[in-house]
Protein backbone atom coordinates (compact mmCIF):
# COMPACT_ATOMS: atom_id res chain seq x y z
CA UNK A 1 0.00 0.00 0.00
CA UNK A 2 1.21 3.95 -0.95
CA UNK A 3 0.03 6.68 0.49
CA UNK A 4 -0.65 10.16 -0.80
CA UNK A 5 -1.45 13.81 1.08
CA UNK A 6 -4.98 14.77 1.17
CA UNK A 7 -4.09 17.92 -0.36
CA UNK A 8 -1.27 16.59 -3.36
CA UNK A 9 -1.79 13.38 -5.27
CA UNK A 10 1.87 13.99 -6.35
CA UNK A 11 3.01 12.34 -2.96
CA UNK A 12 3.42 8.94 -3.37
CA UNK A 13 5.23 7.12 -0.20
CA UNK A 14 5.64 3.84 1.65
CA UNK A 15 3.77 2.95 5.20
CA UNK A 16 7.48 3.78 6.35
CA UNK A 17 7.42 7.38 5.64
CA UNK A 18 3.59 7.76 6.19
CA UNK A 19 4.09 7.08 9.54
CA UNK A 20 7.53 8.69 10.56
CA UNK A 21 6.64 11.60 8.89
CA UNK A 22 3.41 11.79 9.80
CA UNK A 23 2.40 15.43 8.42
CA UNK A 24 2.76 16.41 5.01
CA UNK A 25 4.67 19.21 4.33
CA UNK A 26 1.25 20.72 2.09
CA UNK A 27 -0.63 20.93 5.39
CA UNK A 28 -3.29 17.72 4.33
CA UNK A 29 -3.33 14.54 5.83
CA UNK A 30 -1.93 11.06 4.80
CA UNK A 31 -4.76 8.62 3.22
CA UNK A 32 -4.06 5.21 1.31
CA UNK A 33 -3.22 6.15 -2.49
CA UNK A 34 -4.22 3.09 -3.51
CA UNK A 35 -6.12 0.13 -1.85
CA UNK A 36 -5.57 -3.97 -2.03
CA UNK A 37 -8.37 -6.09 -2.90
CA UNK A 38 -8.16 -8.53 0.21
CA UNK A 39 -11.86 -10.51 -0.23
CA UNK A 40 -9.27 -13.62 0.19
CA UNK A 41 -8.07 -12.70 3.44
CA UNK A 42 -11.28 -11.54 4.93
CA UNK A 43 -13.63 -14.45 3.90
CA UNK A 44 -11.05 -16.96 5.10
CA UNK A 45 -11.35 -15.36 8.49
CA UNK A 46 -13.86 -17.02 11.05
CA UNK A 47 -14.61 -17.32 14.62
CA UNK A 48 -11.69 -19.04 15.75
CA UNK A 49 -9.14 -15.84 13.98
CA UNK A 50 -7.99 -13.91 16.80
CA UNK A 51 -7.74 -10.56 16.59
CA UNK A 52 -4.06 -10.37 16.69
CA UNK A 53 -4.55 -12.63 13.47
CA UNK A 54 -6.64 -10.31 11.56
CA UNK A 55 -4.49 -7.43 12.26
CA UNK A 56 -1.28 -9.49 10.96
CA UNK A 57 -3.26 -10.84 7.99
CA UNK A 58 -4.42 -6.85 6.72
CA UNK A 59 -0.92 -6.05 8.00
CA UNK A 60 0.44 -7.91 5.46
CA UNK A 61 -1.89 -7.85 3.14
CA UNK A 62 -1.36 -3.97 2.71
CA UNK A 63 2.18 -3.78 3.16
CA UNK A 64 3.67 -6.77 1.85
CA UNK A 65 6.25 -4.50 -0.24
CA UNK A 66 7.81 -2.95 2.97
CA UNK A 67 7.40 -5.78 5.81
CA UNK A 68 8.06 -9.49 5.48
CA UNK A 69 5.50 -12.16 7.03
CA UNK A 70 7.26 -12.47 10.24
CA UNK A 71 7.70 -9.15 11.04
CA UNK A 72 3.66 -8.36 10.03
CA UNK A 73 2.76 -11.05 12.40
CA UNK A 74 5.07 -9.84 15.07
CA UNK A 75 4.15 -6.27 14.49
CA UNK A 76 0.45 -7.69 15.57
CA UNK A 77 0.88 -10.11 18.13
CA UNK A 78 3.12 -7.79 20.28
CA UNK A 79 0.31 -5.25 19.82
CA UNK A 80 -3.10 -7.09 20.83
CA UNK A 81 -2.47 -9.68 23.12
CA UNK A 82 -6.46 -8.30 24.07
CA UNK A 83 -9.15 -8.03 21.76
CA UNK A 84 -12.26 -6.36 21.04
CA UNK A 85 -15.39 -8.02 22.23
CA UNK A 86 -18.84 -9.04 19.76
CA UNK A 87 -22.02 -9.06 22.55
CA UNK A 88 -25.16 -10.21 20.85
CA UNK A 89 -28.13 -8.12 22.36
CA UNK A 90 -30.86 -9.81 19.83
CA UNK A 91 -31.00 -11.43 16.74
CA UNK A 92 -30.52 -8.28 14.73
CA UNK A 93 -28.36 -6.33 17.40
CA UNK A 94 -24.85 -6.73 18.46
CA UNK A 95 -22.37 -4.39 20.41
CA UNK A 96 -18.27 -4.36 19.29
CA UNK A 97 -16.87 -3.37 22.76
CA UNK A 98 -13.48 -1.57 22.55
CA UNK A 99 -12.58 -1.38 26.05
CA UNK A 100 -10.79 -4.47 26.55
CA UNK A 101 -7.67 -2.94 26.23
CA UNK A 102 -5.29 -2.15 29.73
CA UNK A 103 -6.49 1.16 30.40
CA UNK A 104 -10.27 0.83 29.03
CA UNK A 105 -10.09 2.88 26.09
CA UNK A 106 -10.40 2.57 22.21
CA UNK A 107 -6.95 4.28 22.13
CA UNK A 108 -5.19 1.45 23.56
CA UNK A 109 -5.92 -0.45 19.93
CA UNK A 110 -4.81 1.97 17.70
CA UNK A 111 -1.88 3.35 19.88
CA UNK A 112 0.12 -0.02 20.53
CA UNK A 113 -0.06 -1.26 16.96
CA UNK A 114 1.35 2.62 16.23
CA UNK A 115 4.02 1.82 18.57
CA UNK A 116 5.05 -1.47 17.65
CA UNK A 117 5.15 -0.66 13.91
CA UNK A 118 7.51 1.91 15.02
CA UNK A 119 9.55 0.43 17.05
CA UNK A 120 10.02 -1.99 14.49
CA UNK A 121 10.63 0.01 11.91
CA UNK A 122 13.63 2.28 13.70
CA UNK A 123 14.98 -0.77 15.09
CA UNK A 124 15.93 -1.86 11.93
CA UNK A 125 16.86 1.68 10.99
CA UNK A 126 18.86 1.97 13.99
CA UNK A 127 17.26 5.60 14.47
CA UNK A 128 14.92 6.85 17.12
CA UNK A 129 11.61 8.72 17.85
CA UNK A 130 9.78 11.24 20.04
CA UNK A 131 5.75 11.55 19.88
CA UNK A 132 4.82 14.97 20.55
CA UNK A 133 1.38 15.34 21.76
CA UNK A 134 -1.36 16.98 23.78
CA UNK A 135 -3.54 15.04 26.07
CA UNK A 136 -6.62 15.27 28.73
CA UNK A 137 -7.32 11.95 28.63
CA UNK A 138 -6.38 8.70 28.52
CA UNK A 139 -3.76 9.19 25.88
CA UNK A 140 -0.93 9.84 28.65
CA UNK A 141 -1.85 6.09 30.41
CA UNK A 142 -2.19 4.40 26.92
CA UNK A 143 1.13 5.74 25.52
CA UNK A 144 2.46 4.79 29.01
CA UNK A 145 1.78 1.67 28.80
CA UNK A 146 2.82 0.83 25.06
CA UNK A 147 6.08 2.24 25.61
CA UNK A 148 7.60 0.32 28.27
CA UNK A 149 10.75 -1.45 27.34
CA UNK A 150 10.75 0.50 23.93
CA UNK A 151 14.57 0.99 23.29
CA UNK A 152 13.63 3.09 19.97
CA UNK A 153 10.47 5.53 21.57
CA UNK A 154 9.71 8.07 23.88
CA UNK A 155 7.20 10.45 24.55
CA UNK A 156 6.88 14.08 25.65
CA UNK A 157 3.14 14.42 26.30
CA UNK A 158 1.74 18.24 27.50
CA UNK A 159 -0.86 18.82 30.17
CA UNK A 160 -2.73 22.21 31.20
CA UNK A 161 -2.06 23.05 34.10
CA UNK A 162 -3.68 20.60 36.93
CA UNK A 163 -4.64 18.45 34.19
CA UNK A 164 -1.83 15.17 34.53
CA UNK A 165 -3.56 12.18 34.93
CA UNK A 166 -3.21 8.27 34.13
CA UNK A 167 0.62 8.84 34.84
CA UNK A 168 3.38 5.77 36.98
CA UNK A 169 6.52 7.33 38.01
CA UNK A 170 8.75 4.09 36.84
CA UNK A 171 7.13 5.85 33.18
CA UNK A 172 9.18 8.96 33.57
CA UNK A 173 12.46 9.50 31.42
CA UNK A 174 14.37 11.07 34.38
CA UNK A 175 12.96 7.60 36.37
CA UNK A 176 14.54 5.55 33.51
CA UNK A 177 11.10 5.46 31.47
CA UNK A 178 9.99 6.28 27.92
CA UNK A 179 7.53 9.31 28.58
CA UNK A 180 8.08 13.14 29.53
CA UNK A 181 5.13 14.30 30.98
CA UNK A 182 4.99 18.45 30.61
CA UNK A 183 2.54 20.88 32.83
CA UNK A 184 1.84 23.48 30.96
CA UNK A 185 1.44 27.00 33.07
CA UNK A 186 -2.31 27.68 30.56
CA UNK A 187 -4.96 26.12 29.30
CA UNK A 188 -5.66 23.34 27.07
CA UNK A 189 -5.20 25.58 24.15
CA UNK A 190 -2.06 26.73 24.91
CA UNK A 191 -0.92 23.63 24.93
CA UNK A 192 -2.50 23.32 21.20
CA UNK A 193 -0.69 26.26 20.21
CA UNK A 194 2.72 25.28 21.46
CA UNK A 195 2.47 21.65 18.87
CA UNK A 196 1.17 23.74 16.34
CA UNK A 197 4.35 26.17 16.37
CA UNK A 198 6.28 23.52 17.03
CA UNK A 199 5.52 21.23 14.20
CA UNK A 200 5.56 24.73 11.40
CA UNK A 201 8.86 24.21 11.96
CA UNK A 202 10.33 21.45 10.05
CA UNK A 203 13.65 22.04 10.46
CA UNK A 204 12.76 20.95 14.55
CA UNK A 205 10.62 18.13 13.10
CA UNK A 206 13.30 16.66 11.57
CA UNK A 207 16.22 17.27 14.24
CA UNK A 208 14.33 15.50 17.08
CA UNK A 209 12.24 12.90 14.80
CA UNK A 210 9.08 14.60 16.38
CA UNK A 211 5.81 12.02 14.86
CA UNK A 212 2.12 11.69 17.25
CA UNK A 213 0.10 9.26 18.65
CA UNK A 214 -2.98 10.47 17.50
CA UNK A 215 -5.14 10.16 14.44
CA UNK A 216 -3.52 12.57 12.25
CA UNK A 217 -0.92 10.13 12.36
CA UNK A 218 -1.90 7.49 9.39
CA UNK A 219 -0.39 4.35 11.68
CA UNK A 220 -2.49 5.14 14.54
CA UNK A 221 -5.75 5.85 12.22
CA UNK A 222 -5.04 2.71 9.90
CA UNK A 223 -5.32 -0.29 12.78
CA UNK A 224 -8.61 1.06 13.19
CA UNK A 225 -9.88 -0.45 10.09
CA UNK A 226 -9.17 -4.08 11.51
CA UNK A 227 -12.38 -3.36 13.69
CA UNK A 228 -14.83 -4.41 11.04
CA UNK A 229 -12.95 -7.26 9.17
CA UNK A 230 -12.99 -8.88 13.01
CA UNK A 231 -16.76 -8.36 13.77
CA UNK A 232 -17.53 -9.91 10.33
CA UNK A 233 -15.39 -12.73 11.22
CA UNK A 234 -17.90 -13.17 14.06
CA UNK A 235 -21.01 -12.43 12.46
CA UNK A 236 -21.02 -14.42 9.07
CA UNK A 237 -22.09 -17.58 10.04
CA UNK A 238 -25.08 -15.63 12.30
CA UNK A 239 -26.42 -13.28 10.19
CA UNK A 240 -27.81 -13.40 6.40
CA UNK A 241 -28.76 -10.24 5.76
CA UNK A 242 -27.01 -6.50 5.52
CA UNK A 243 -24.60 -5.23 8.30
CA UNK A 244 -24.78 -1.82 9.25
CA UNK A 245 -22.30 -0.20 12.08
CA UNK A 246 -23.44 2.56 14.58
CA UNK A 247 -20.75 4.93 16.18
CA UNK A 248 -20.73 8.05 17.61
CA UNK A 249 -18.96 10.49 14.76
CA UNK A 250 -15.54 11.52 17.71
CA UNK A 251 -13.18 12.88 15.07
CA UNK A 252 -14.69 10.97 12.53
CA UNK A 253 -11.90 8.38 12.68
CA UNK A 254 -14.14 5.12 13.26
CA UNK A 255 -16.04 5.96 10.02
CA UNK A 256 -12.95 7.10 7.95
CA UNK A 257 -11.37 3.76 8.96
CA UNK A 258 -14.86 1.66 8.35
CA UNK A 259 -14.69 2.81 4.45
CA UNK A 260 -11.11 2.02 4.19
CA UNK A 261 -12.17 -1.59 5.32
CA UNK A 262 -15.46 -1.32 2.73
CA UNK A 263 -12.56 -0.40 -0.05
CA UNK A 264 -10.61 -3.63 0.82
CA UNK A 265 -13.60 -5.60 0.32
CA UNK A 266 -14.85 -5.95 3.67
CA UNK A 267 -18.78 -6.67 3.59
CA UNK A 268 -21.17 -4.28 4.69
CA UNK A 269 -23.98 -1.88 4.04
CA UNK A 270 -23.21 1.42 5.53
CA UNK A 271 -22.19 3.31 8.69
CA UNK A 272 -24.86 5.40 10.83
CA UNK A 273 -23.98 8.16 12.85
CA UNK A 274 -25.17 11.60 14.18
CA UNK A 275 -25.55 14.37 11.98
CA UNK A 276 -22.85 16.94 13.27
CA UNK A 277 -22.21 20.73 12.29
CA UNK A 278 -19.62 19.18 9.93
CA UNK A 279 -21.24 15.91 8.24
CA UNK A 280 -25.15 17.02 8.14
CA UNK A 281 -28.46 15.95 6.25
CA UNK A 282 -29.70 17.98 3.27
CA UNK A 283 -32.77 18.75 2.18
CA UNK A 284 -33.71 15.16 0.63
CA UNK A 285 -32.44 13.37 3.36
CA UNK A 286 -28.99 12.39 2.52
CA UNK A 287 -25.48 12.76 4.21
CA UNK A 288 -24.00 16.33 3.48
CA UNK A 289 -20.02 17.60 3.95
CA UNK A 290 -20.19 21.42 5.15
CA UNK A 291 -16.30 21.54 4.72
CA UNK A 292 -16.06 20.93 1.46
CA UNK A 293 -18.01 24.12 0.43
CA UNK A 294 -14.69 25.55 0.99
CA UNK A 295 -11.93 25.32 -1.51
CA UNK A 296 -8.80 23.06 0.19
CA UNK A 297 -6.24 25.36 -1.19
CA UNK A 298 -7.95 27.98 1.33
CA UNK A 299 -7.57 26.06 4.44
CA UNK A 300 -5.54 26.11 7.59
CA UNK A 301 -2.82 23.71 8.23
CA UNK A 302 -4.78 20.24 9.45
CA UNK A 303 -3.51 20.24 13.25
CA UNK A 304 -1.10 18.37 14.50
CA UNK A 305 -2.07 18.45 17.69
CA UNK A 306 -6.14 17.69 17.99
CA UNK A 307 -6.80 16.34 14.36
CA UNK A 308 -10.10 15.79 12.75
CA UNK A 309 -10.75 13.25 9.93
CA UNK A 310 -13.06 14.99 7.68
CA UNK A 311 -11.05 16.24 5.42
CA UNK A 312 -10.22 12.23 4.98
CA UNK A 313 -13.74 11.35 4.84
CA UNK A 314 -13.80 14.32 2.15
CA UNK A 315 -10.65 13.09 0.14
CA UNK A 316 -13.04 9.38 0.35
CA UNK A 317 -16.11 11.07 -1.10
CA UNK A 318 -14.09 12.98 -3.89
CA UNK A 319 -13.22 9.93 -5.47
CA UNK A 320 -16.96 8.65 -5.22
CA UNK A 321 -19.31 10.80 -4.41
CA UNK A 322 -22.05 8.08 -4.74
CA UNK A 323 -20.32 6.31 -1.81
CA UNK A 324 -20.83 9.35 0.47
CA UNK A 325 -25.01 8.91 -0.05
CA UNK A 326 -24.82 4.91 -0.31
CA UNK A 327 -22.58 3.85 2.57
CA UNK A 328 -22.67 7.06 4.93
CA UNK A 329 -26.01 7.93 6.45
CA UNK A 330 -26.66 10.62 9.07
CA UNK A 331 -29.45 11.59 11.55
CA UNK A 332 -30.24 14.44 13.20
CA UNK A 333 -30.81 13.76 16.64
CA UNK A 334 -31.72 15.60 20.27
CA UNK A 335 -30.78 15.42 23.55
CA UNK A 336 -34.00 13.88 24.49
CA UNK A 337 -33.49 10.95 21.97
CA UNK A 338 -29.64 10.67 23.37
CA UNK A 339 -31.32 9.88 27.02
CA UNK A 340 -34.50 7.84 25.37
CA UNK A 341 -31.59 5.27 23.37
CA UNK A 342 -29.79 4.91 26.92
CA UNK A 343 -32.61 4.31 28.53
CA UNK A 344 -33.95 1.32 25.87
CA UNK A 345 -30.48 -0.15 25.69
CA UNK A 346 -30.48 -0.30 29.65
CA UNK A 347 -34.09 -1.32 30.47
CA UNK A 348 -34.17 -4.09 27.10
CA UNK A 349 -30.35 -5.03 27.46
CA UNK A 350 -29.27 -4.11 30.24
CA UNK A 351 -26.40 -2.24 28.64
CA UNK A 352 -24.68 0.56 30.38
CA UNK A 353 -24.82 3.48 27.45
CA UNK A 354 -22.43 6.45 27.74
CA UNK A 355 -23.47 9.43 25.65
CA UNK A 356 -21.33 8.34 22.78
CA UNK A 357 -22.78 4.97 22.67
CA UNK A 358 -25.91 6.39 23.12
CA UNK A 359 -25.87 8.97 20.37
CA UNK A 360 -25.05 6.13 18.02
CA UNK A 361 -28.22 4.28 18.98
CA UNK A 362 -30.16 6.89 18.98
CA UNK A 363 -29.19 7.90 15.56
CA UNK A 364 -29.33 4.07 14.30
CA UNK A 365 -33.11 4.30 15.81
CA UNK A 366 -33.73 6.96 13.35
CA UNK A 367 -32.63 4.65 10.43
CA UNK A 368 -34.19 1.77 11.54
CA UNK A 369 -36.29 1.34 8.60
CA UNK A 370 -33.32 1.10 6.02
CA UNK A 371 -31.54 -1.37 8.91
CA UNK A 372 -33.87 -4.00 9.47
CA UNK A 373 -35.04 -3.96 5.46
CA UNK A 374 -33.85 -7.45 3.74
CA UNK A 375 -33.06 -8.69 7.56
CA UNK A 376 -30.09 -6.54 8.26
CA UNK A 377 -28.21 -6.46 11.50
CA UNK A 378 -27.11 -3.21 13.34
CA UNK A 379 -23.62 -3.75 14.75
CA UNK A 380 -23.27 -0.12 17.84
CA UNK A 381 -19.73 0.51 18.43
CA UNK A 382 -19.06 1.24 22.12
CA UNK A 383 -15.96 3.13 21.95
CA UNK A 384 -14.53 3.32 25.62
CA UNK A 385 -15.50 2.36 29.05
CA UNK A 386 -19.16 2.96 30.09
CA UNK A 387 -17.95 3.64 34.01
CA UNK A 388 -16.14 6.64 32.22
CA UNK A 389 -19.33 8.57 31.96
CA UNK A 390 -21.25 7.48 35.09
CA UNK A 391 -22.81 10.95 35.41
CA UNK A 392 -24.64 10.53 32.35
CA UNK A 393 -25.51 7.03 32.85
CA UNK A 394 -26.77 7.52 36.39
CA UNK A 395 -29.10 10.75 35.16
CA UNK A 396 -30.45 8.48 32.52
CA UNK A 397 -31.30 4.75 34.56
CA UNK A 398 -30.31 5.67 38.36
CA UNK A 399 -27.65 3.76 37.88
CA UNK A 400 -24.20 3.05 36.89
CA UNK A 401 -21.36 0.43 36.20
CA UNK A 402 -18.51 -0.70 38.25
CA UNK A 403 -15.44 1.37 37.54
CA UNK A 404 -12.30 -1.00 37.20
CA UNK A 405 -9.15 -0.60 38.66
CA UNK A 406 -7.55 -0.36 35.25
CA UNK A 407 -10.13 2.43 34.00
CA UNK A 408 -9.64 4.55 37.48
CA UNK A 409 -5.99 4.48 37.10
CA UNK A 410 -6.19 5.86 33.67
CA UNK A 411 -8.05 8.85 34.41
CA UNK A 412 -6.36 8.91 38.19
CA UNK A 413 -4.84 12.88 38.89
CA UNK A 414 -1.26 13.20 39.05
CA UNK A 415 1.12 15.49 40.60
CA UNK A 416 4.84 15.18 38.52
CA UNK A 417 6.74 17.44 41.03
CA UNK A 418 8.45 19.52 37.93
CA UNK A 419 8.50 23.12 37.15
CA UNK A 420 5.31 24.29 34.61
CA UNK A 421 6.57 25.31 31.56
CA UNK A 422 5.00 27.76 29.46
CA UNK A 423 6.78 28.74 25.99
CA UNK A 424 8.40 27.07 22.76
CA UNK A 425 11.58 27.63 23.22
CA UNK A 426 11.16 25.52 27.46
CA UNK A 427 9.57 23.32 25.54
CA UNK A 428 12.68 22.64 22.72
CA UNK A 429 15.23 22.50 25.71
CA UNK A 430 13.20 19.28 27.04
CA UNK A 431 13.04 18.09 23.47
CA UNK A 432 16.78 18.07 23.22
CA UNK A 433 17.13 16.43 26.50
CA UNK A 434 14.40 13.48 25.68
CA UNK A 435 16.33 13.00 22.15
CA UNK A 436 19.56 12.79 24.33
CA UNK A 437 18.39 10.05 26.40
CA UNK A 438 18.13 7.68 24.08
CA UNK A 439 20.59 4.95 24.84
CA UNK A 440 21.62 3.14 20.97
């Protein structure tokens, strides 16, 4: 598989480059230039595949030119030794839980097969790495985690101030650790505006190997598509008719990734998800991009630092614009049906709904019509753990799920006992010193 930018079909590089460099210089995004037909790999794949074997099956499948079979399969098993989960709910309803991971987060999925395909990747260059990213969440614990005995990665991760969470001191660089965790003296966008200067710079890009962990990054974006090849695996021998997948839209990653895995061959009938300000209905009905009302050459920079995936989803539609109204279908939805679709998933299933989850059924509710024509089957992503959002949960059904220890640790406050830092050039100085420590 090659890749191209979003914004210059001129580009033409491996998975290599995609992901080492992971922002083109012309201010678009990376997306697949071209895509393998892999009907082969995916129908051969049943119940008994484990994830880790999907993952090293597309891995190879798609990059065949760059990786050999062992290092594919490596690249995956090192990555998921967890998996997803299928939950049937009814004969036409199933959940893909993505919280199975060690902190209880989608990220973990699509963060340690980033990692590992790194890793692998300077290892054999001999070179090293530094992810350079913001985080709130539970992007600090997940990159934690990943990294550990990494010889070729570290992080430098920046927090507003009072805002470090999910953080072990045997993590820290000056404890011997892979990850650099920075309190920024502002606010969260502050912190946004720092990576943004930052990465204009490409000069600095290149001198400390800077790349990030989220989805701007293609590598982080593309194990995402190994979602939906996996739940097929699990549904084909139970269901006959059309597959549809629910998910709240997030940065639009899910859906991006859900079409690369419908261009690969990957059966199913479409994706539903909440109309947002961004990816709409028009007047007849059918899926509508705002963004691309406005000319690409006219656009900022994508960001670096809190990336969203429309102008992927755009770059899909471009191509096909048929595939935008066949395979795409939005609702527009309220608050009250957000709160009704908890409340039905809890009192017929029994299922915990956060808000995401719940927006995603309550759009999917909207479409039912078009979902359970010709006996179709409504797969409703549930993206992180429900005990995450207890304060919605309990407003909706007076109750709410059992936090793990895993999940409370990820989110758990932090104090790093380190100066707050607040401009570029404090923030270059700890660059240097991370790229120092490396130890080849």
């Amino acid at each position: 598989m090659r890749f191209t930018s979003t914004r210059n079909k001129k580009i033409n590089i491996g998975f290599e480059k995609a992901i080492c460099d992971c922002m083109p210089e012309d201010g678009g995004l990376y997306v697949p230039a071209d895509v393998n037909d892999l009907r082969r790999w995916i129908l051969f794949m049943d119940e008994k595949t484990t994830y880790a074997s999907v993952a090293g099956a597309l891995t190879l499948a798609c990059v065949n030119d760059e990786f050999s079979p062992i290092i594919c399969e490596a690249i995956a098993a090192q990555a998921f030794p967890y998996e997803p989960k299928i939950q049937k709910l009814d004969d036409s309803l199933y959940t893909l839980e993505l919280f199975h991971g060690p902190t209880g987060w989608h990220r973990d999925f699509g963060v340690s097969y980033l990692v590992e395909s790194l890793e692998t990747i300077l290892l054999m260059k001999d070179s090293r790495a530094i992810f350079f990213d913001v985080t709130t969440s539970s992007l600090a614990a997940t990159l934690a985690k990943a990294l550990r005995g990494k010889k070729h990665l570290k992080a430098v991760l920046l927090f507003p101030k009072g805002g470090v969470t999910g953080l072990c001191e045997e993590d820290y660089v000056w404890n011997g650790g892979n990850l650099y965790p920075v309190e920024v003296d502002g606010t969260l966008e502050d912190c946004h505006r720092i990576i943004r200067k930052i990465f204009s710079n490409h000069e600095v890009v290149e001198k400390f190997k800077l790349t990030v962990a989220n989805t701007a990054n293609i590598g982080r974006l593309f194990p995402q598509a190994f979602f939906y090849p996996y739940a097929f695996s699990r549904l084909k021998s139970k269901v006959s008719g059309d597959i549809y997948y629910a998910m709240a839209p997030g940065n639009y990653s899910n859906v991006v990734a859900g079409l690369y895995s419908w261009k690969i061959a990957m059966p199913v009938s479409g994706f539903i998800l909440p109309a947002t300000d961004d990816l709409t209905v028009d007047s007849a009905g059918q899926c509508t991009m705002l963004d691309s009302l406005i000319p690409i050459n006219e656009r900022e920079r994508s960001n670096p630092s809190s990336p969203s995936n429309i102008e992927r989803l755009e770059e899909i539609f471009s191509a096909n614009p048929i595939m935008m109204r066949n395979l795409v279908f939005t609702a527009k939805i309220s608050e009250q049906d957000i709160v009704a679709a908890a409340k039905e998933l809890f009192v017929k299933y029994h299922v915990f709904a956060d808000r995401s989850t719940a927006s995603a059924y309550a759009a999917a509710l909207k479409k039912r019509d078009m979902v359970e024509e010709d006996d179709g089957t409504l797969v409703l992503l549930m993206r992180d753990h429900p005990a995450l959002d207890s304060d919605f949960i309990r407003r909706c059904v007076g109750e709410v799920p059992e936090m793990p220890e895993n999940v409370r640790l990820s989110i758990a406050p932090v104090e790093i006992k380190r100066p707050k830092v607040k401009e570029c050039n404090e923030i270059l100085e700890i660059l240097q010193k991370v790229y120092d420590s490396f130890d080849l």
